[in-house]
C-alpha atoms as a PDB file:
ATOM      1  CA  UNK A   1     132.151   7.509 135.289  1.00  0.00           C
ATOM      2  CA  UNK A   2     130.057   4.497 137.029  1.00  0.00           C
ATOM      3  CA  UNK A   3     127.181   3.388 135.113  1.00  0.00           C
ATOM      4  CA  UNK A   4     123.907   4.487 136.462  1.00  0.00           C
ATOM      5  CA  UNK A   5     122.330   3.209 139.734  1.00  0.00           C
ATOM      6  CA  UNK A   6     125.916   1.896 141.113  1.00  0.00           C
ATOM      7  CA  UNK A   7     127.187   4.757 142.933  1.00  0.00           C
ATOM      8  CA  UNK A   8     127.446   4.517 146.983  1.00  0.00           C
ATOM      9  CA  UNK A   9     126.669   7.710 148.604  1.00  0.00           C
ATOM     10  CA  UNK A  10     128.457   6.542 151.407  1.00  0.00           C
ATOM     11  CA  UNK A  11     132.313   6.580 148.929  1.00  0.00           C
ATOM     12  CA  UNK A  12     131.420  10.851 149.176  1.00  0.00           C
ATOM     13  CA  UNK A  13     130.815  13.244 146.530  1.00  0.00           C
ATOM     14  CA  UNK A  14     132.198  12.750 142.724  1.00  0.00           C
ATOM     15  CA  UNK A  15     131.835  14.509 139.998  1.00  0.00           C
ATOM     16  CA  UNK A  16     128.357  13.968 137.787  1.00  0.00           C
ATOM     17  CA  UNK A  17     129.660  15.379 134.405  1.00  0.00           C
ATOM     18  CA  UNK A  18     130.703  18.628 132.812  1.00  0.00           C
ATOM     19  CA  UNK A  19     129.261  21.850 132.214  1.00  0.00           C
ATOM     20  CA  UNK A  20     131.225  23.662 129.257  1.00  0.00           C
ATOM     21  CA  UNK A  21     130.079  26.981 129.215  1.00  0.00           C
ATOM     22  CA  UNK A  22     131.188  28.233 125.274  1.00  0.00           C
ATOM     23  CA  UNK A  23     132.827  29.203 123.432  1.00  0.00           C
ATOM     24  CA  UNK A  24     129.243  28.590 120.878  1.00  0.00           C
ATOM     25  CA  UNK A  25     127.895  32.594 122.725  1.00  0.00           C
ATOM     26  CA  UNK A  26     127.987  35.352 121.369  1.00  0.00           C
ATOM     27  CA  UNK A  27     130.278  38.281 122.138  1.00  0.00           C
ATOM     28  CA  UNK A  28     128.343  41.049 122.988  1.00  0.00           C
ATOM     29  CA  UNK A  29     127.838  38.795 125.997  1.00  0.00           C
ATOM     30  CA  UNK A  30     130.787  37.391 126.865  1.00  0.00           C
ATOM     31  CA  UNK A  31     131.183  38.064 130.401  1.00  0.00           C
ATOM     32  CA  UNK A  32     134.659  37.474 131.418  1.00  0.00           C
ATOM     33  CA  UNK A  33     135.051  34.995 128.520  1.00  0.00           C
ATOM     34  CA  UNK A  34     137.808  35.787 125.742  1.00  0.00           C
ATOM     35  CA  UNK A  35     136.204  36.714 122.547  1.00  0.00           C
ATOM     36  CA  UNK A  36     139.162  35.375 120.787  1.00  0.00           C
ATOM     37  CA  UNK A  37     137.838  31.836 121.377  1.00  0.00           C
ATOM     38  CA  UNK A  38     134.436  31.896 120.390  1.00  0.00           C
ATOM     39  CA  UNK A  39     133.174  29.422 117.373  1.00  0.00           C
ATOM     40  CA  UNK A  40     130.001  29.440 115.731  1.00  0.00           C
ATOM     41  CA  UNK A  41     128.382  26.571 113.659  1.00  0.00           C
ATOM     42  CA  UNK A  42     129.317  25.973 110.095  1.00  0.00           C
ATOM     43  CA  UNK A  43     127.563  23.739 107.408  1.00  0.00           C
ATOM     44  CA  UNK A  44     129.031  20.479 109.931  1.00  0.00           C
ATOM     45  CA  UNK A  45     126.123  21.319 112.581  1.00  0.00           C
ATOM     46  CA  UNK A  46     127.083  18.610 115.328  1.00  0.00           C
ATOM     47  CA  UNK A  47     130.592  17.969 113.998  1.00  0.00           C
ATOM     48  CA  UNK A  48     131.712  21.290 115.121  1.00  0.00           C
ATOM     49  CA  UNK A  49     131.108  20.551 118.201  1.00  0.00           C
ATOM     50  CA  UNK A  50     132.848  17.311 118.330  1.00  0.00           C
ATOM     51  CA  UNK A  51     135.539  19.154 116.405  1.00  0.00           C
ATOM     52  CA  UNK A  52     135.508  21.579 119.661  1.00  0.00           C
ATOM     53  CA  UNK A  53     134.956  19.256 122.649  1.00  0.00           C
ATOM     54  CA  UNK A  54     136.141  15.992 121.269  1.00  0.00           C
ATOM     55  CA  UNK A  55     133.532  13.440 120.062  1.00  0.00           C
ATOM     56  CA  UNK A  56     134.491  11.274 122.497  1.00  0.00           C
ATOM     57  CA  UNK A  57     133.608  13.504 125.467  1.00  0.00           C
ATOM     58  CA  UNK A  58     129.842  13.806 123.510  1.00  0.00           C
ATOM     59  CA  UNK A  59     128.848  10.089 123.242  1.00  0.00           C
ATOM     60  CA  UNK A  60     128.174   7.301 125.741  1.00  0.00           C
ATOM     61  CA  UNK A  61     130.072   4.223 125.383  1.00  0.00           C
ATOM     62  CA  UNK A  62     126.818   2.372 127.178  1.00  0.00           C
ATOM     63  CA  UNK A  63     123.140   2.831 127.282  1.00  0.00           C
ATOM     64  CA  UNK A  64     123.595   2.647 131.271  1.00  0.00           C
ATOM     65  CA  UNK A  65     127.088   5.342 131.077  1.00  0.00           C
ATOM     66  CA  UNK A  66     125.976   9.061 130.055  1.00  0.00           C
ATOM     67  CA  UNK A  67     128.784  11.048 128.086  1.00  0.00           C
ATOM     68  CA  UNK A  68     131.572  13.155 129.855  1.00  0.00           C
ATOM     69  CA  UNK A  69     130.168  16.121 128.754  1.00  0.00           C
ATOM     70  CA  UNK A  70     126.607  16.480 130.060  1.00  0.00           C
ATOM     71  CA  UNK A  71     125.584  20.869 129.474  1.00  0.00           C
ATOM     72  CA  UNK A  72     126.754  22.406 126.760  1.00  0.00           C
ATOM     73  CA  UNK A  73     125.912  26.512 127.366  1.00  0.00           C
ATOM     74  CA  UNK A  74     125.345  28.186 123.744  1.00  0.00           C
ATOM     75  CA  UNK A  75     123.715  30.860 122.410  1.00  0.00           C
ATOM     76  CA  UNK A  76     120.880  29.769 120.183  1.00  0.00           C
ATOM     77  CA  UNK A  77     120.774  32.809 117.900  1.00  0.00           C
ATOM     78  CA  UNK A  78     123.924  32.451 116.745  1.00  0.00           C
ATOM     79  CA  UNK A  79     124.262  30.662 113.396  1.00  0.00           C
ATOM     80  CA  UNK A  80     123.615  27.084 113.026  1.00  0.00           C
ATOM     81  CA  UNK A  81     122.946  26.362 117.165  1.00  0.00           C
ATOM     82  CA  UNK A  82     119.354  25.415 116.632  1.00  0.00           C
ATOM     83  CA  UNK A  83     120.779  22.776 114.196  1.00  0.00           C
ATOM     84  CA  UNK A  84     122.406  21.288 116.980  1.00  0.00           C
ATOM     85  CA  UNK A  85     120.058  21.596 119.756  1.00  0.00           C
ATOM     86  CA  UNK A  86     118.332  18.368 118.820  1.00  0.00           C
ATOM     87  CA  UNK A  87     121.069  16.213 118.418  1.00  0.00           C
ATOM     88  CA  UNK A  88     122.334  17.159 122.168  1.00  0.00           C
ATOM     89  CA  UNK A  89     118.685  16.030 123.380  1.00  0.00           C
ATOM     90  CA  UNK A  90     119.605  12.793 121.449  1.00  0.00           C
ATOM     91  CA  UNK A  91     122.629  12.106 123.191  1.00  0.00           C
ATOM     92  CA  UNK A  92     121.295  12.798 126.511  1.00  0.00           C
ATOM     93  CA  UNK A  93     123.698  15.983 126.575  1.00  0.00           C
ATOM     94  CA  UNK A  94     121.542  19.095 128.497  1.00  0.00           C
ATOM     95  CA  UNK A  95     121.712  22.384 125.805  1.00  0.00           C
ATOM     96  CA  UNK A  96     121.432  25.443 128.343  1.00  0.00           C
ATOM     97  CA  UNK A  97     120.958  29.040 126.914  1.00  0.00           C
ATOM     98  CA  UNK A  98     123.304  31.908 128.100  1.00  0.00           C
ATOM     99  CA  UNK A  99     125.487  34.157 126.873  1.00  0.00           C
ATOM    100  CA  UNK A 100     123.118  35.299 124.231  1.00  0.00           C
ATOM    101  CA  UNK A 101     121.054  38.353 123.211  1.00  0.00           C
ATOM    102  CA  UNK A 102     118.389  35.996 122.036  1.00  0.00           C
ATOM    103  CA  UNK A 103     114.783  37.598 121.913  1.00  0.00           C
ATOM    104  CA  UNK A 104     111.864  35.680 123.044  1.00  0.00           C
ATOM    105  CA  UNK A 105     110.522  34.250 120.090  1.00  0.00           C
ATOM    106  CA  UNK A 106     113.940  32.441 119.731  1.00  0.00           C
ATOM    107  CA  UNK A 107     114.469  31.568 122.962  1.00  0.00           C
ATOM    108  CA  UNK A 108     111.206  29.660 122.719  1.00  0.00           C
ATOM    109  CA  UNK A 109     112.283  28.153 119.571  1.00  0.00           C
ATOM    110  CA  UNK A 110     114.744  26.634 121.207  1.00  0.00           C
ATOM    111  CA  UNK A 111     112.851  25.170 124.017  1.00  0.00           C
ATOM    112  CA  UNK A 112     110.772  23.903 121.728  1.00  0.00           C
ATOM    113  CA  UNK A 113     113.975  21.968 120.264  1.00  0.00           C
ATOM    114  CA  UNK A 114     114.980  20.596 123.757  1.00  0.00           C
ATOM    115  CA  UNK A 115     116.799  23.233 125.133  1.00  0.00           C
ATOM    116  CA  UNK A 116     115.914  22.813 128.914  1.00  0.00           C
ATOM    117  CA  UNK A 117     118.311  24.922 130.774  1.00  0.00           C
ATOM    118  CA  UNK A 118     119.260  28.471 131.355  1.00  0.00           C
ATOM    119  CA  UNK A 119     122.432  29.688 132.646  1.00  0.00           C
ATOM    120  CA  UNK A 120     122.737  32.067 135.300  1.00  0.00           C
ATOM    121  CA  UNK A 121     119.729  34.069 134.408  1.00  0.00           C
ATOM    122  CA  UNK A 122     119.543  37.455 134.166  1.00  0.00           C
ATOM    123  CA  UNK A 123     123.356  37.572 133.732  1.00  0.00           C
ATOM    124  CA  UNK A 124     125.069  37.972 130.384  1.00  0.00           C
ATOM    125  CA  UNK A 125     121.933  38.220 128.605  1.00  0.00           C
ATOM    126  CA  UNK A 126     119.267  40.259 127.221  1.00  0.00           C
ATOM    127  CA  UNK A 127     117.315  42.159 130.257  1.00  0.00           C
ATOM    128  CA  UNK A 128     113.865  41.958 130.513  1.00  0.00           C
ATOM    129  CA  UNK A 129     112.049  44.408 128.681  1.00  0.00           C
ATOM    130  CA  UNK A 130     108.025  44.542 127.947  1.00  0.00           C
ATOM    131  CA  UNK A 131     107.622  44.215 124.811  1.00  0.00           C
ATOM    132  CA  UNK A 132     110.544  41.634 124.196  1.00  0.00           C
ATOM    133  CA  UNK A 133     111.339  39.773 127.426  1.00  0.00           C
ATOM    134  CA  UNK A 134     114.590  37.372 126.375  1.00  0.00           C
ATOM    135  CA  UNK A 135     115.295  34.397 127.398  1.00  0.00           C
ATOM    136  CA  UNK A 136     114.134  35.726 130.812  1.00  0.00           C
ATOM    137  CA  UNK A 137     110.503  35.861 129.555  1.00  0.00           C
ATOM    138  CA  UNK A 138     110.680  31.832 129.039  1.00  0.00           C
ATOM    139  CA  UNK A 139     109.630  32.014 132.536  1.00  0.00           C
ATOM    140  CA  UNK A 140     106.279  33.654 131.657  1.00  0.00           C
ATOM    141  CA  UNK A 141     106.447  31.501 128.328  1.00  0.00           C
ATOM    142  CA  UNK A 142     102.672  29.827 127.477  1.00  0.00           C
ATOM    143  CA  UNK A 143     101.800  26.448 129.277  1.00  0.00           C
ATOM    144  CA  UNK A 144     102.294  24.260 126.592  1.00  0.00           C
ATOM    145  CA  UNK A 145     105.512  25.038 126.136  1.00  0.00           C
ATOM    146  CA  UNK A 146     108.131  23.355 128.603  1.00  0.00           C
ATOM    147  CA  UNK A 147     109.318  25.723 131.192  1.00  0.00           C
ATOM    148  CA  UNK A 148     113.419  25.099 131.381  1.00  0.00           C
ATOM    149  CA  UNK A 149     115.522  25.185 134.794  1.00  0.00           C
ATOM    150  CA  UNK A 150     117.212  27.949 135.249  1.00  0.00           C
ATOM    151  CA  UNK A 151     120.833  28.487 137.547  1.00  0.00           C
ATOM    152  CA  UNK A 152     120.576  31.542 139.341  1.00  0.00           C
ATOM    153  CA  UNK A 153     123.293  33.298 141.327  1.00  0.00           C
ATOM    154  CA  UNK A 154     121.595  34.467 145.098  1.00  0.00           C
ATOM    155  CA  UNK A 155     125.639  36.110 146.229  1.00  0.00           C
ATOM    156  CA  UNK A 156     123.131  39.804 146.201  1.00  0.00           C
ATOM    157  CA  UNK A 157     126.096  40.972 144.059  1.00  0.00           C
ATOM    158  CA  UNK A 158     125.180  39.253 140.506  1.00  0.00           C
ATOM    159  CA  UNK A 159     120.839  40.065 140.719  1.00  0.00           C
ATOM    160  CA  UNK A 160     119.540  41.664 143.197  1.00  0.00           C
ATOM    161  CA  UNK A 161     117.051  40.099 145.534  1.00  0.00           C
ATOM    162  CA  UNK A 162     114.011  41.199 144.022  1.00  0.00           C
ATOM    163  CA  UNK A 163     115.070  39.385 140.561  1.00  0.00           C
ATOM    164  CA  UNK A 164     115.514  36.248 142.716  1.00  0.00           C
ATOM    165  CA  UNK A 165     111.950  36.063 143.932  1.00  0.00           C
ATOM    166  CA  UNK A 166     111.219  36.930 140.434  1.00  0.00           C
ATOM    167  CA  UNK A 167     111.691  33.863 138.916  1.00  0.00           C
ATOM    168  CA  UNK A 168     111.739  31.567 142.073  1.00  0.00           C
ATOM    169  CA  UNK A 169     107.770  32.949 142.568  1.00  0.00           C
ATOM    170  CA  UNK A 170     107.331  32.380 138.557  1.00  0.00           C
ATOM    171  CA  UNK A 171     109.058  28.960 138.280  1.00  0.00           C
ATOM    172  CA  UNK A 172     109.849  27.536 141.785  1.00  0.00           C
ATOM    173  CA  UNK A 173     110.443  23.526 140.718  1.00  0.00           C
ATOM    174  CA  UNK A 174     112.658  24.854 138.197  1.00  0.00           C
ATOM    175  CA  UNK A 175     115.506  27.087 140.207  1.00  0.00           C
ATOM    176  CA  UNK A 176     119.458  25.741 140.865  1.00  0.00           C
ATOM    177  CA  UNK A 177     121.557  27.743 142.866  1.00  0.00           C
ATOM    178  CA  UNK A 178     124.866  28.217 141.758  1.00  0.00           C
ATOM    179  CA  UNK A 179     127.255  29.921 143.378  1.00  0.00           C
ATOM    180  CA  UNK A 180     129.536  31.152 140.780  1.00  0.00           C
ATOM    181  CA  UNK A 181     132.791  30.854 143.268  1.00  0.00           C
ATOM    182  CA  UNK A 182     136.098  31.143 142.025  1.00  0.00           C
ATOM    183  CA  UNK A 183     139.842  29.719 143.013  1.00  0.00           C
ATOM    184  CA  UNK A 184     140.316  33.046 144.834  1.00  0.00           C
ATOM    185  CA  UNK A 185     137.160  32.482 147.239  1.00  0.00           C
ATOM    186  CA  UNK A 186     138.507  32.712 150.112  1.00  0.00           C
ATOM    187  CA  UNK A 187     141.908  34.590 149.177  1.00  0.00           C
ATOM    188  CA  UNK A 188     142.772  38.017 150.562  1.00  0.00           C
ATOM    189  CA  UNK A 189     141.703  41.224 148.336  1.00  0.00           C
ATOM    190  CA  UNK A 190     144.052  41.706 145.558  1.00  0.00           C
ATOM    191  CA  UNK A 191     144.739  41.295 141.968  1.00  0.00           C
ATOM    192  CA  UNK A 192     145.778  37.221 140.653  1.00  0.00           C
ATOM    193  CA  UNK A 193     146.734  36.115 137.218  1.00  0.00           C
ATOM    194  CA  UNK A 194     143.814  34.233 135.204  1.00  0.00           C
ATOM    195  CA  UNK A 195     143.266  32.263 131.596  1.00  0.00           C
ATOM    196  CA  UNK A 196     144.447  33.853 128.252  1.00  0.00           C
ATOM    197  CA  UNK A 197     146.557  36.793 130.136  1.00  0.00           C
ATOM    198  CA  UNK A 198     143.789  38.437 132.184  1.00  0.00           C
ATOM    199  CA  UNK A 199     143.579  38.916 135.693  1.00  0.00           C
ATOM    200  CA  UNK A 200     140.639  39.190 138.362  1.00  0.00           C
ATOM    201  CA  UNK A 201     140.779  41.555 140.891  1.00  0.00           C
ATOM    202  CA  UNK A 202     139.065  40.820 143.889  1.00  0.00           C
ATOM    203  CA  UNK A 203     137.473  43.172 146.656  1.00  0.00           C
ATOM    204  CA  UNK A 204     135.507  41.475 148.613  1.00  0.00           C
ATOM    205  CA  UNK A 205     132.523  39.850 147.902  1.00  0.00           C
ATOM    206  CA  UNK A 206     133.118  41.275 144.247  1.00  0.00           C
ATOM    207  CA  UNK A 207     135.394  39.702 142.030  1.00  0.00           C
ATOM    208  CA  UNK A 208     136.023  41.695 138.237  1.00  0.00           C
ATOM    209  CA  UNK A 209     138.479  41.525 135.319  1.00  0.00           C
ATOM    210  CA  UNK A 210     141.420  43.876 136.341  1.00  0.00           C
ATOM    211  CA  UNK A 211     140.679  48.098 135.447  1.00  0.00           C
ATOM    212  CA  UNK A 212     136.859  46.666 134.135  1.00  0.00           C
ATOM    213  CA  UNK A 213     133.645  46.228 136.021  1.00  0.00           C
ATOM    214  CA  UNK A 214     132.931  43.647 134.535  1.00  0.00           C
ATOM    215  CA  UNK A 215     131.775  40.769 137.345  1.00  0.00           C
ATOM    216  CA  UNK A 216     133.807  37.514 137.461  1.00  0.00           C
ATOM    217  CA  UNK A 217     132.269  35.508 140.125  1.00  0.00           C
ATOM    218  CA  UNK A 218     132.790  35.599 143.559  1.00  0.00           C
END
């Protein structure tokens, strides 16, 4: 990666840094994601994560050069994650909450800690209730707590448009669109092979593990 500030627009589009999305989420909202993977935090708080990703891929080598690794998607209810949470604000590293079944007192916890992201809200995550909102409710969270960006998927087969105004009308400044494509975008309907033996069916505009419902992208 180029240090900061040196990049010509005019050399195209590269790539800013990844996004690892788990396996630090819990499985009761995995998604598409294999549970067989998933890792929680022990006693070694950041190391297990360097132990995961490589510690290289979580450290710059330069004030000016950011690490590899730049969002790290985790749930923070799971054991030890608000331990980390901190240390990934240290290191310039983004901590974005998804996958999770967090309520909203924990959710705002980790805010608090520097979590400033959500991933793809509304998907694989506790739905909005009234009395305990989730993570969705940090969008209605009080002023003096910082109100985190959220990615939001606007394909009307993820959220419907309703939720989308939602939280664009609650939290404009703070919406990215994502648009959760996958390698068969564009590929005829049918049924291809994916990671860890499973395989996506697609039909359409809808895209699903093979004999689930469960949405895969798009």
């Amino acid at each position: 990666m180029r240090p900061l500030g040196t990049r010509n627009p005019k050399d195209g589009s590269e790539i800013l840094g990844a996004h690892v999305e788990g396996p630090f989420i819990h499985p009761g909202k995995r998604g598409i994601h294999s549970p067989a993977v998933f890792r929680t935090v022990s006693s070694g708080g950041f190391s297990d994560l360097e132990e995961c990703y490589g510690s290289y891929d979580l450290k710059s080598i330069s004030s000016s050069i950011p690490p590899p690794i730049k969002i790290i998607t985790g749930a923070p209810e799971l054991p030890g994650m608000m331990s980390v949470i901190e240390e990934c604000k240290r290191r310039n590293i983004v901590f974005s909450i998804g996958h999770s079944t967090a309520g909203i007192e924990t959710a705002e916890e980790a805010v608090q800690l520097g979590a400033t992201l959500i991933t793809h809200l509304f998907n694989a995550m506790q739905q909005l209730h009234h009395r305990d909102p989730g993570v969705v409710g940090l969008l209605g969270s009080e002023d003096t707590l910082p109100r985190p960006y959220y990615g939001i998927i606007c394909d009307g087969v993820h959220i419907h448009k309703s939720c989308v105004k939602l939280a664009y009308r609650s939290h404009p400044h703070g919406a990215i669109l994502v648009t959760d494509a996958m390698a068969q975008l564009g590929l005829p309907n049918g049924t291809y092979s994916w990671t860890n033996g499973k395989r996506i069916t697609k039909e359409g505009m809808y895209l699903h593990l093979e004999n689930e419902e469960t949405i895969a992208g798009r």
